[in-house]
N, C-alpha and C. Protein backbone atom coordinates (compact mmCIF):
# COMPACT_ATOMS: atom_id res chain seq x y z
N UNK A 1 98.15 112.52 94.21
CA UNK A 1 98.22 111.06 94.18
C UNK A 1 99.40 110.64 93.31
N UNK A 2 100.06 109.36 93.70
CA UNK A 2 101.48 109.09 93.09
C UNK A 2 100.55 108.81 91.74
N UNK A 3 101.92 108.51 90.82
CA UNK A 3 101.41 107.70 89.47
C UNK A 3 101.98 106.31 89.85
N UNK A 4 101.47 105.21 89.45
CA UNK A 4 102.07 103.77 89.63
C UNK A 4 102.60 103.64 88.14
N UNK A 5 103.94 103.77 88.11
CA UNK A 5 104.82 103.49 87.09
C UNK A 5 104.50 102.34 86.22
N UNK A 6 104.63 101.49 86.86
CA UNK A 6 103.69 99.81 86.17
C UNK A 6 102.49 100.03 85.60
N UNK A 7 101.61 100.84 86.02
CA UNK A 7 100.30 100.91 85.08
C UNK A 7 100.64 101.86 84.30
N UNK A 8 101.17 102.86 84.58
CA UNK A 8 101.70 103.84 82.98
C UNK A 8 102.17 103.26 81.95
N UNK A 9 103.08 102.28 82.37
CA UNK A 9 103.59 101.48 80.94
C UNK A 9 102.61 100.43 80.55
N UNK A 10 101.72 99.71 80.99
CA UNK A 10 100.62 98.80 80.51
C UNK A 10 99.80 100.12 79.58
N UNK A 11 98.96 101.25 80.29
CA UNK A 11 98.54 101.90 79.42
C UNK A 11 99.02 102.96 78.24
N UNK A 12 100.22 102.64 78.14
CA UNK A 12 100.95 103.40 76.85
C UNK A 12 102.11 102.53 76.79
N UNK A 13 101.81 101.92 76.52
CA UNK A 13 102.81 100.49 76.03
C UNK A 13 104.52 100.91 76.15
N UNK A 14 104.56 100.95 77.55
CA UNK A 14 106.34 101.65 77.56
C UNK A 14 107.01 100.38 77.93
N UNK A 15 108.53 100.12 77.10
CA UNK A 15 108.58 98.80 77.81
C UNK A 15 109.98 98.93 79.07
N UNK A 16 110.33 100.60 78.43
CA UNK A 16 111.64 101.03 79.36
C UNK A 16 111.44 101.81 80.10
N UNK A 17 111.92 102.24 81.34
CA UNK A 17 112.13 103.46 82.12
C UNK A 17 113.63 103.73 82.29
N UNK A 18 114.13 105.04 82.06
CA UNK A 18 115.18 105.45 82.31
C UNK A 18 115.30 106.75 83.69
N UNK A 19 115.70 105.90 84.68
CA UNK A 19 115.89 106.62 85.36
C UNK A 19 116.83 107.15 85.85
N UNK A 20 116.34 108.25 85.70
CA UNK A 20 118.15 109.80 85.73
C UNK A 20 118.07 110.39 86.70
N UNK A 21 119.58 110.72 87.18
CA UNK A 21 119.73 112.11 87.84
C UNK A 21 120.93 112.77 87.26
N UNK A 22 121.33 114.23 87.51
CA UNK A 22 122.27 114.85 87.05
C UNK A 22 123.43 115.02 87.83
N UNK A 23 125.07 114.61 87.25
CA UNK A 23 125.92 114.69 88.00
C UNK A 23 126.64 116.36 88.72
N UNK A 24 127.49 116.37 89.38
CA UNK A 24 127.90 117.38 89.73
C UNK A 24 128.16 118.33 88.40
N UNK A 25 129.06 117.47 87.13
CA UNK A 25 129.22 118.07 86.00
C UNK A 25 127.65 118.62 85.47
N UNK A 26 126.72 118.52 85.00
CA UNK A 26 125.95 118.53 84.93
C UNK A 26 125.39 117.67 83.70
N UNK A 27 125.92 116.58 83.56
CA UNK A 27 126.30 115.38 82.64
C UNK A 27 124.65 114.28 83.31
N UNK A 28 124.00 113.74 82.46
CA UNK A 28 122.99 113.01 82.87
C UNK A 28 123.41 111.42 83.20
N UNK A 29 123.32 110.65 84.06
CA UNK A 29 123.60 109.78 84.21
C UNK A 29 121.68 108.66 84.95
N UNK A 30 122.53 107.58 84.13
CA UNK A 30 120.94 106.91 83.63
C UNK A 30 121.08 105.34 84.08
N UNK A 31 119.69 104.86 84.58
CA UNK A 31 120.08 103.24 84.39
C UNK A 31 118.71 103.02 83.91
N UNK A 32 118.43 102.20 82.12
CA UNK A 32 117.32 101.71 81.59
C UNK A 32 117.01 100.41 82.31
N UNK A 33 115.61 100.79 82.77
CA UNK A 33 114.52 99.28 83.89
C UNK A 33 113.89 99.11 82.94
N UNK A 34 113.64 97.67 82.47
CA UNK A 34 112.06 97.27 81.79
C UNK A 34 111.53 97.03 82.57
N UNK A 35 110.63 97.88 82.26
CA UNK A 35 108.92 97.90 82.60
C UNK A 35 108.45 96.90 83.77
N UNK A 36 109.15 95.68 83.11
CA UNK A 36 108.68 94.51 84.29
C UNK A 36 109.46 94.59 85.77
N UNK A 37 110.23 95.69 85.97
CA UNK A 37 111.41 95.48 86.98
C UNK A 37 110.46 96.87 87.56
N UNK A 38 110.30 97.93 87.16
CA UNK A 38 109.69 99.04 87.74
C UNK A 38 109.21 99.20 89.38
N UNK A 39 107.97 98.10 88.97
CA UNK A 39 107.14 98.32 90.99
C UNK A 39 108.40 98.02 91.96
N UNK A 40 109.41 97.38 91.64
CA UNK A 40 110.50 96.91 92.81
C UNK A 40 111.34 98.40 92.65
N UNK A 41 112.08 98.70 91.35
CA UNK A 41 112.79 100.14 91.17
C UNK A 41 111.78 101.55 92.17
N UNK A 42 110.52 101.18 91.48
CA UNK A 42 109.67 102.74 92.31
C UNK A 42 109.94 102.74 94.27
N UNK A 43 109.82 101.32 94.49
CA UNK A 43 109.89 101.48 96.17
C UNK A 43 111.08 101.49 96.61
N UNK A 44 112.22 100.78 95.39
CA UNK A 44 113.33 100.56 96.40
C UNK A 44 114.87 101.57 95.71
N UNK A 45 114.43 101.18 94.21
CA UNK A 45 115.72 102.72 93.53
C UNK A 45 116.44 102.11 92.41
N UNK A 46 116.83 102.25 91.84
CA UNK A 46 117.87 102.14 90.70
C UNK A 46 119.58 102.28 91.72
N UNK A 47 119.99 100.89 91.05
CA UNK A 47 121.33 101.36 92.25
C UNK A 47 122.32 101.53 91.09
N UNK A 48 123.30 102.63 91.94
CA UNK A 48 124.51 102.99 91.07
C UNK A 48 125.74 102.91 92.27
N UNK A 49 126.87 102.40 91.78
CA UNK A 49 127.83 102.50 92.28
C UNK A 49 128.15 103.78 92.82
N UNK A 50 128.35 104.00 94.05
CA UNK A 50 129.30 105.35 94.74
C UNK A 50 129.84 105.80 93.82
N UNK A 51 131.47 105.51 93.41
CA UNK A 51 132.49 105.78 93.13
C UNK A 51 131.85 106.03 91.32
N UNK A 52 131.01 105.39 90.78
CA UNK A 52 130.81 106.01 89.15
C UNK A 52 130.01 106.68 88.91
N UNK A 53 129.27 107.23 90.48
CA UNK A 53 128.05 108.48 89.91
C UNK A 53 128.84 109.81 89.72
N UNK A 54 129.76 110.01 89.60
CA UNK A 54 130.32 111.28 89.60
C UNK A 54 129.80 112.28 90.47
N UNK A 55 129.89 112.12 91.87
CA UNK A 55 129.25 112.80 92.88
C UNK A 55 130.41 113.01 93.90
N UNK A 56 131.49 112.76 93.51
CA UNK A 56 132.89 113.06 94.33
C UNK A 56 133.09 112.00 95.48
N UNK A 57 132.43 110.59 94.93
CA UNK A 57 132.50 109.53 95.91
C UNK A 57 133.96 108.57 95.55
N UNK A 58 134.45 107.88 96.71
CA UNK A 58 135.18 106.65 96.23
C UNK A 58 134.69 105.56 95.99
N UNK A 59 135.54 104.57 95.93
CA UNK A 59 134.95 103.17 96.13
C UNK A 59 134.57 102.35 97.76
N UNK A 60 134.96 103.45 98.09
CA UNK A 60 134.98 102.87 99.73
C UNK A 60 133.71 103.48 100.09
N UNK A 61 132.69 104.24 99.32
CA UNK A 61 131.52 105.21 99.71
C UNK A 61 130.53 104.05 99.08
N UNK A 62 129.17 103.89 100.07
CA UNK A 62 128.32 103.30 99.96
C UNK A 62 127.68 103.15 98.53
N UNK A 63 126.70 102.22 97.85
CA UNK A 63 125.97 102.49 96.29
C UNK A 63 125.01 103.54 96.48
N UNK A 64 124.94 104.06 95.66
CA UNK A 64 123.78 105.54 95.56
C UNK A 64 122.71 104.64 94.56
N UNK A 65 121.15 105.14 95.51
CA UNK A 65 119.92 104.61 94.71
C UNK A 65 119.32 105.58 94.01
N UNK A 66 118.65 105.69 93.26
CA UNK A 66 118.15 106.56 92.36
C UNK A 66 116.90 106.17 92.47
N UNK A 67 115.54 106.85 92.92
CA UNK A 67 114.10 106.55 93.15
C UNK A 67 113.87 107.08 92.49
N UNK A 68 112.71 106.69 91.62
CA UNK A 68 112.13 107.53 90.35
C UNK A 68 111.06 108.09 90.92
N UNK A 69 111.02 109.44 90.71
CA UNK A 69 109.65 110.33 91.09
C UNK A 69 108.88 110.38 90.09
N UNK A 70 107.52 109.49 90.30
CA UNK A 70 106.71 108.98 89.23
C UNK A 70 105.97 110.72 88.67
N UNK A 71 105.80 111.67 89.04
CA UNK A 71 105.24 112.66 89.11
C UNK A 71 106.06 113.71 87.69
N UNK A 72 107.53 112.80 87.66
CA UNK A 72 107.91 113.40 86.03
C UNK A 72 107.98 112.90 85.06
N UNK A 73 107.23 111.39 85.61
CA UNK A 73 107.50 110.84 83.98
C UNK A 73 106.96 111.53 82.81
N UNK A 74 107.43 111.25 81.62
CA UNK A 74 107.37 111.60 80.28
C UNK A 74 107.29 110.60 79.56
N UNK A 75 106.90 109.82 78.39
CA UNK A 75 107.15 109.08 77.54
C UNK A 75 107.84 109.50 76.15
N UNK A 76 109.17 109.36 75.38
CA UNK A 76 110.02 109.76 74.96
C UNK A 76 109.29 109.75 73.49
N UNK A 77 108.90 111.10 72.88
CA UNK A 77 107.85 111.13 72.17
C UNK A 77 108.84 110.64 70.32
N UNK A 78 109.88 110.49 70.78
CA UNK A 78 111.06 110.26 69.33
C UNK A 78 110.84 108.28 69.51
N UNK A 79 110.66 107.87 71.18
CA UNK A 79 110.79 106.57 71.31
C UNK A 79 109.81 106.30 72.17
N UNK A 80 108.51 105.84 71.95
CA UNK A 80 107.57 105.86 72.94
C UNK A 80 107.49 104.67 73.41
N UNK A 81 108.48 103.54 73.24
CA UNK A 81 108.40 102.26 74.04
C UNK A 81 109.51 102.73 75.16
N UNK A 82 109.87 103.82 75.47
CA UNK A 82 110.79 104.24 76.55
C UNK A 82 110.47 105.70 77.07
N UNK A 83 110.14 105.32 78.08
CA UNK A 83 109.92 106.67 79.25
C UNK A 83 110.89 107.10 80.18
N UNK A 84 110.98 108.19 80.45
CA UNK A 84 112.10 109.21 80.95
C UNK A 84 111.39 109.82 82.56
N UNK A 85 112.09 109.57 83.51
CA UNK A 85 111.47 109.94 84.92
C UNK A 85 113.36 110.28 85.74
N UNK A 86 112.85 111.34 86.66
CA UNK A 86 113.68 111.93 87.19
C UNK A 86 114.16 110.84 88.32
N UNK A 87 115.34 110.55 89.09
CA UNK A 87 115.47 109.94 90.33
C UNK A 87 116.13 110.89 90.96
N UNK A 88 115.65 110.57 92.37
CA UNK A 88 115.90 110.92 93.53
C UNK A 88 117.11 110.69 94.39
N UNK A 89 118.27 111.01 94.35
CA UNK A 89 119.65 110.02 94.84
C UNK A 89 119.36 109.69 96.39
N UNK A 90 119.32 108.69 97.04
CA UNK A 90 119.23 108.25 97.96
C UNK A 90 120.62 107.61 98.40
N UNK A 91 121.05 107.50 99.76
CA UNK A 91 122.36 106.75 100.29
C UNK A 91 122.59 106.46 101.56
N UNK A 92 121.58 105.67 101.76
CA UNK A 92 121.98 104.78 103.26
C UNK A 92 120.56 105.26 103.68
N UNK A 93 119.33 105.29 102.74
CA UNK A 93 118.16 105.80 103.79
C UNK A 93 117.37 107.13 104.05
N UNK A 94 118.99 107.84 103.03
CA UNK A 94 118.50 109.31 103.37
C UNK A 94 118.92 109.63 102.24
């Protein structure tokens, strides 16, 4: 069963999600959602520009979404008003 991101942070008071994926370098690249933005981020993605994910795109290459796979969140035990979840790079659907 998924986790619903939105109720994880009501029941452990998170007010951030950072959702990451790793670039080709193997450099982490991140965009922080509050909490209140989440249920729209979980269905639809964290968007990042083509050309600044460091994925060997231009500017002429579509935005890359980042879906958070609720199944890794963590809550950042140094910062526990901010939780850490993996994304999924998505681009055009696929």
């Amino acid at each position: 069963m998924s986790i619903d991101l939105a109720s994880f942070a009501k029941e452990n008071g998170v007010k951030y999600f950072m959702i990451s994926f790793t670039d080709l370098f193997g450099g982490q690249r991140a965009k922080l959602v509050p909490a209140q933005a989440i249920a729209d981020m979980q269905e639809e993605g964290a968007g990042f520009a083509g050309f600044a994910t460091w994925l060997d795109m231009t500017p002429a290459h579509p935005d890359m979404l980042a879906v958070p796979d609720p199944s890794s969140v963590i809550q950042l035990p140094w910062k526990p008003e901010v939780a850490w979840v993996a994304g999924n790079c998505v681009m055009e659907g696929e």
